[in-house]
Protein backbone atom coordinates (compact mmCIF):
# COMPACT_ATOMS: atom_id res chain seq x y z
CA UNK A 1 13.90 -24.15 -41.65
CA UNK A 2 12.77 -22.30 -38.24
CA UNK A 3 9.58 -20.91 -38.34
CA UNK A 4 9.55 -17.65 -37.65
CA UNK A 5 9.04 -15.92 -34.15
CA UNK A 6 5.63 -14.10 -34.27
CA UNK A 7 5.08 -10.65 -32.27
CA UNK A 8 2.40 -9.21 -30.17
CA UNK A 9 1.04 -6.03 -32.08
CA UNK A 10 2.80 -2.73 -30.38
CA UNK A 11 5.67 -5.12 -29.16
CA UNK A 12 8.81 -4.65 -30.27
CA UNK A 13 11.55 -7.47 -30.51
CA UNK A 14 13.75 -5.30 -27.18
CA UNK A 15 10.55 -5.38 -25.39
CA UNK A 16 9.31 -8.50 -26.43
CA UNK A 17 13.11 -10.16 -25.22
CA UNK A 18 12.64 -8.48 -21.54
CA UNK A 19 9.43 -9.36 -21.17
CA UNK A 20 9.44 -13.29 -21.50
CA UNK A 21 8.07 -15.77 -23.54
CA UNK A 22 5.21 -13.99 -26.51
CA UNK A 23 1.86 -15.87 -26.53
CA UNK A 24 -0.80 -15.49 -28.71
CA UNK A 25 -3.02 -11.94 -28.70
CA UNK A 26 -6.05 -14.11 -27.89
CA UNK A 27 -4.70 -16.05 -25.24
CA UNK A 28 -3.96 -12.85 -23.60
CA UNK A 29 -6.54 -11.21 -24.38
CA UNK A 30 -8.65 -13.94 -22.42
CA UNK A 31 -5.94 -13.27 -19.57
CA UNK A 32 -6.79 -10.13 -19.49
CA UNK A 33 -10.53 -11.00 -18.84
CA UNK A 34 -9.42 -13.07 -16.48
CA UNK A 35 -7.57 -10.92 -13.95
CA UNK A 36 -10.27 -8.06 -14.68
CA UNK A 37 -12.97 -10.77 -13.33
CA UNK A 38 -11.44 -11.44 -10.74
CA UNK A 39 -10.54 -7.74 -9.27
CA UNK A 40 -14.42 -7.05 -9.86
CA UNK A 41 -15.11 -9.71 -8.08
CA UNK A 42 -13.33 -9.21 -4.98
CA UNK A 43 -14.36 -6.56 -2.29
CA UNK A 44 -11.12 -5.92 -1.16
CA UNK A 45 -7.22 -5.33 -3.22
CA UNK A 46 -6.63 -8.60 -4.68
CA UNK A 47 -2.96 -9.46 -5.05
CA UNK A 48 -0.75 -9.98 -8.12
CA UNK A 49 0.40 -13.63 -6.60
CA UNK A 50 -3.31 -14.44 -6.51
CA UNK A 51 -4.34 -12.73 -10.09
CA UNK A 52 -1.01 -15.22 -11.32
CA UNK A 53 -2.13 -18.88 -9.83
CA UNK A 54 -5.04 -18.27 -11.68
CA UNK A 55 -3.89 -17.64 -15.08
CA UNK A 56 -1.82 -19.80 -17.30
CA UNK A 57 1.69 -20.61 -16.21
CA UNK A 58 4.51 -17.68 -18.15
CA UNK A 59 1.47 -15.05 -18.10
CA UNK A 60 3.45 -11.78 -17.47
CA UNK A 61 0.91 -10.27 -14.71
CA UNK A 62 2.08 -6.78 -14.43
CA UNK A 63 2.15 -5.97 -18.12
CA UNK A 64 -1.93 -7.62 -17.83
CA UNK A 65 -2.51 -5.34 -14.83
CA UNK A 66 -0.88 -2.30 -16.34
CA UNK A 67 -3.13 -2.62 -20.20
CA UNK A 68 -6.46 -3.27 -18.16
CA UNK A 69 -5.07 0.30 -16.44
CA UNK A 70 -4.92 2.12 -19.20
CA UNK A 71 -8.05 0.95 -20.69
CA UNK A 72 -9.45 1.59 -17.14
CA UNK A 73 -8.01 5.53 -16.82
CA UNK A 74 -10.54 7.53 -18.61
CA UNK A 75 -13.56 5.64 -17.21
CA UNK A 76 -16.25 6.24 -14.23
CA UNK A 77 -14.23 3.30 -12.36
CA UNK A 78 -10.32 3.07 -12.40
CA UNK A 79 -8.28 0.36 -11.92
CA UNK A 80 -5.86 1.12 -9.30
CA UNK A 81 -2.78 -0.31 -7.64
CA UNK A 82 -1.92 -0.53 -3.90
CA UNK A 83 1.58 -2.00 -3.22
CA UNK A 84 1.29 -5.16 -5.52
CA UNK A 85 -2.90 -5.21 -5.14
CA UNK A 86 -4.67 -4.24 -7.41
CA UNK A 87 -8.56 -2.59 -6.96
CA UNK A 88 -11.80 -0.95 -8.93
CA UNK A 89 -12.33 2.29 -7.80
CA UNK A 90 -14.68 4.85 -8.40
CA UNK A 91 -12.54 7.66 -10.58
CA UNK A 92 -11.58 11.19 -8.18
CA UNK A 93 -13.35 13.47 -9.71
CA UNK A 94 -16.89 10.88 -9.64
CA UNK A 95 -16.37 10.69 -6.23
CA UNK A 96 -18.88 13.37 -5.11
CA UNK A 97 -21.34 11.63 -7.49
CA UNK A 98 -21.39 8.37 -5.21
CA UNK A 99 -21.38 9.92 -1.69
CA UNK A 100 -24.18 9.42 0.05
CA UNK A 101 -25.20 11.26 4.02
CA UNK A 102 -25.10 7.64 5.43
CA UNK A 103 -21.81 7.71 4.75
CA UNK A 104 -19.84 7.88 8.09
CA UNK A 105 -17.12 10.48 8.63
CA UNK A 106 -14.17 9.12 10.48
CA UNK A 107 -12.38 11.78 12.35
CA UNK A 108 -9.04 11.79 14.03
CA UNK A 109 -7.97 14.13 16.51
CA UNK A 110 -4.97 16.51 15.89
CA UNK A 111 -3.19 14.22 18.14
CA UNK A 112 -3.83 11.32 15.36
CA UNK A 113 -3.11 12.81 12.56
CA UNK A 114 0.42 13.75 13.70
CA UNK A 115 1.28 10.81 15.07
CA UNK A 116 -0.60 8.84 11.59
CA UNK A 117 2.33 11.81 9.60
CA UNK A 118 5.06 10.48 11.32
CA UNK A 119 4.52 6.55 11.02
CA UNK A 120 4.02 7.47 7.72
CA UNK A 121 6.92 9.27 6.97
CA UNK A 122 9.51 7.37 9.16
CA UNK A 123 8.33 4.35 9.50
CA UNK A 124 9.31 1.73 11.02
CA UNK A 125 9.29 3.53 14.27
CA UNK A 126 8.86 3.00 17.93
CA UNK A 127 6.58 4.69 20.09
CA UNK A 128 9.53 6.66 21.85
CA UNK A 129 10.82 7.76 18.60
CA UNK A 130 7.13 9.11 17.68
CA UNK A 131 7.41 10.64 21.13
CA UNK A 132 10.93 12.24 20.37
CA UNK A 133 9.33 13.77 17.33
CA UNK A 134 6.88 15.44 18.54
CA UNK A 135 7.85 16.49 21.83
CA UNK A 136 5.13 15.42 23.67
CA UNK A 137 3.73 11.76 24.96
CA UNK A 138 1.86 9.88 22.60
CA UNK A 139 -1.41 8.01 24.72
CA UNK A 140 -2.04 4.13 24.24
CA UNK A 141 -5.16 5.16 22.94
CA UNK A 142 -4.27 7.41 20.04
CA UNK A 143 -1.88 4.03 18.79
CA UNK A 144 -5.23 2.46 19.28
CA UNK A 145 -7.64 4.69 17.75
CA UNK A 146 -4.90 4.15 14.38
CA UNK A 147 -4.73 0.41 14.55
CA UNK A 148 -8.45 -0.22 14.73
CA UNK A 149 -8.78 2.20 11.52
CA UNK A 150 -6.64 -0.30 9.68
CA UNK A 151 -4.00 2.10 8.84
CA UNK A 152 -1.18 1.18 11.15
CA UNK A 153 0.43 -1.92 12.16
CA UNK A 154 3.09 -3.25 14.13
CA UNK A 155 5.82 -4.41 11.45
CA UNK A 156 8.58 -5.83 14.20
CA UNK A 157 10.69 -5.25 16.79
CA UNK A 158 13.84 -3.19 16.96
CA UNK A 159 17.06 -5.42 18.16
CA UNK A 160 17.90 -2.55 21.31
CA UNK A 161 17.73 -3.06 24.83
CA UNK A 162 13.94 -3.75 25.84
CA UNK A 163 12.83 -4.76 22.24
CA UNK A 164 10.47 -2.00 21.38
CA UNK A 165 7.52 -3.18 18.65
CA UNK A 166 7.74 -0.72 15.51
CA UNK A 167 5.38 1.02 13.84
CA UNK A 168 4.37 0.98 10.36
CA UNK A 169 1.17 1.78 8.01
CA UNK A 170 -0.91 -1.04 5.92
CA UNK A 171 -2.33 -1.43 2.93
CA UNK A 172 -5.27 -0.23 3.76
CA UNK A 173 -3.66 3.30 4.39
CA UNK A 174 -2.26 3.62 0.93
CA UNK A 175 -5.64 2.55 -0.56
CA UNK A 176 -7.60 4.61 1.75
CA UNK A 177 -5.24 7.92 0.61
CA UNK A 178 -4.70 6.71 -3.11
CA UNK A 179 -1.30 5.86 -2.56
CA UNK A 180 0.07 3.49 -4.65
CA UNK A 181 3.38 2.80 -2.86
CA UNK A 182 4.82 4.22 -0.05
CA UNK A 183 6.99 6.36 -2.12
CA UNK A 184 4.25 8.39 -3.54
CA UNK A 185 3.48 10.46 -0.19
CA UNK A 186 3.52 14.25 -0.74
CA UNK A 187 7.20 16.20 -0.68
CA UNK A 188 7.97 19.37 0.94
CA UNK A 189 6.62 21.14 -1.99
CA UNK A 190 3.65 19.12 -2.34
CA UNK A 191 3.10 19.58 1.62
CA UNK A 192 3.78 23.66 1.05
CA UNK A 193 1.19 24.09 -1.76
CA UNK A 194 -1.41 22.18 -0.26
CA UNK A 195 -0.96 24.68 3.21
CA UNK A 196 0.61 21.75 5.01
CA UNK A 197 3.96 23.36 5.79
CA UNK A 198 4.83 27.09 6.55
CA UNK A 199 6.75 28.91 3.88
CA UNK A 200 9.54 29.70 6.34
CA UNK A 201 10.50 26.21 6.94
CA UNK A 202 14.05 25.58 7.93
CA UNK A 203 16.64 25.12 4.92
CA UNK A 204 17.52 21.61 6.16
CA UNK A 205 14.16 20.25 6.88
CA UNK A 206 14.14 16.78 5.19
CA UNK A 207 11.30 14.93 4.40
CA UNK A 208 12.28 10.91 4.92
CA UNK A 209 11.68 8.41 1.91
CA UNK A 210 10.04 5.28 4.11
CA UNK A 211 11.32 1.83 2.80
CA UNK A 212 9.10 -0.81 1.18
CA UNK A 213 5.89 -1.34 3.24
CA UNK A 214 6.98 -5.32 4.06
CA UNK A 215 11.03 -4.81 3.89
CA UNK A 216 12.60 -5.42 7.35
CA UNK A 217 14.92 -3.11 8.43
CA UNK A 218 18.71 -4.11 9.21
CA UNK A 219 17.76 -3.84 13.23
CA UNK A 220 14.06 -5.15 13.39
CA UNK A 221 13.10 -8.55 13.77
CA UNK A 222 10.11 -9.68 12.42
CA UNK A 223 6.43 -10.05 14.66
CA UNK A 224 6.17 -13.50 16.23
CA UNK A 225 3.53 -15.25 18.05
CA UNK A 226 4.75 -15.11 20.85
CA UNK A 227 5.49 -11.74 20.31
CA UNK A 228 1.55 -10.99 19.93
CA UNK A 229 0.83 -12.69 22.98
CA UNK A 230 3.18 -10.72 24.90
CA UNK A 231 1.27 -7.63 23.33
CA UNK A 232 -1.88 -9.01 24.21
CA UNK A 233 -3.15 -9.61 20.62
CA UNK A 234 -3.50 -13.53 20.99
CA UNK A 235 -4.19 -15.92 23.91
CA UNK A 236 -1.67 -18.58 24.99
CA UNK A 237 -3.50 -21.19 22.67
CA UNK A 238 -2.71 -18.38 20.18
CA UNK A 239 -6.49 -17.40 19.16
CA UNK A 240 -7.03 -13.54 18.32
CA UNK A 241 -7.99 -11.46 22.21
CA UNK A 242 -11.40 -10.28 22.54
């Protein structure tokens, strides 16, 4: 006769079918260990890919990531999760606890901060398209100013005459702002309670939904070496510009 199927406590047999193979509570228990080692250990966002190749083989990684979470939520330090990182953080309302005068300020310009809204927001994008939004000429040096923050990146180039590199934001940005995914940036209600927007904005003003942070778009090709030497980010031998 079979032996019967055992269950993880709090799993039911629908969830436990979806979810993949059961394993014993102790084995994941000492996977959960694991992965939390290994976040704490890490300065920056460490990914789920790397959390996985170093736990056992069938380990379900996001249900791992998303108990240590909730265990995580009502603590000093949170775990959080950028794009499909994951990261200790200090918890928001600690934050003033931990803030120190060394602490430097970064501070963009007006001029920044529009053009760091609409990368954001309709990303990928080309520098004439940021342009076309705002009316006004966007400097090399604003693009700059953004890129050495860690916060935007070129993603490609768009297939249209002349090639133009797109814009898009990192990972860094959505950790930086608490974001995790792109799809978690404020709405126009969000923007019009936090003072952001007007009250008289126009009836048809839509607020774009920016695709996955990695996902191509149908007309952008993807950043090639070449691609960064013609931008001046590599040499010829292809080692990183002063």
């Amino acid at each position: 006769m079979a032996e019967p199927q055992k269950y993880l406590p709090g799993v039911d047999e629908e969830e436990g079918e979806n979810d993949g193979p059961l394993i014993d509570p102790r084995a994941e228990q000492e996977a959960e260990r694991i992965a939390e080692a290994l976040v704490f250990a890490s300065a920056q966002p460490v990914s789920e890919t790397y959390i996985a190749s170093r736990l056992p083989g069938g380990t379900n990684v996001p249900r791992i990531m998303a108990r240590l979470k909730a265990i995580y939520a009502s603590r000093g330090v949170n775990l959080v999760q950028v794009a499909d990182h994951w990261a200790f953080r200090t918890a928001a309302d600690l934050s003033f606890v931990v803030q120190t005068d060394e602490q430097e300020v970064r501070k963009l310009s007006r001029a920044a901060l529009e053009v760091l809204a609409i990368i954001a927001y309709h990303q990928p994008v080309t520098r004439a398209e940021i342009e076309d939004i705002r009316g006004v000429q966007t400097s090399k040096g604003t693009l700059d100013v953004l890129m050495e923050a860690g916060w935007v990146r070129f993603r490609g180039r768009r297939r249209t005459p002349g090639r133009p590199v797109t814009f898009g934001t990192t990972r860094d940005f959505l950790d930086h702002f608490g974001l995790e995914e792109l799809r978690d940036l404020p709405g126009i209600e969000e923007l019009k309670g936090a003072g952001l927007l007007s009250g008289r904005v126009p009836s048809n003003l839509h607020i774009p939904v920016p695709m996955g942070d990695d996902d191509l778009a149908e007309n952008e090709d993807p950043i090639t070496q070449l691609d960064l030497e013609e931008l001046g980010l590599l040499t010829p031998k292809g080692e990183e510009a002063d």
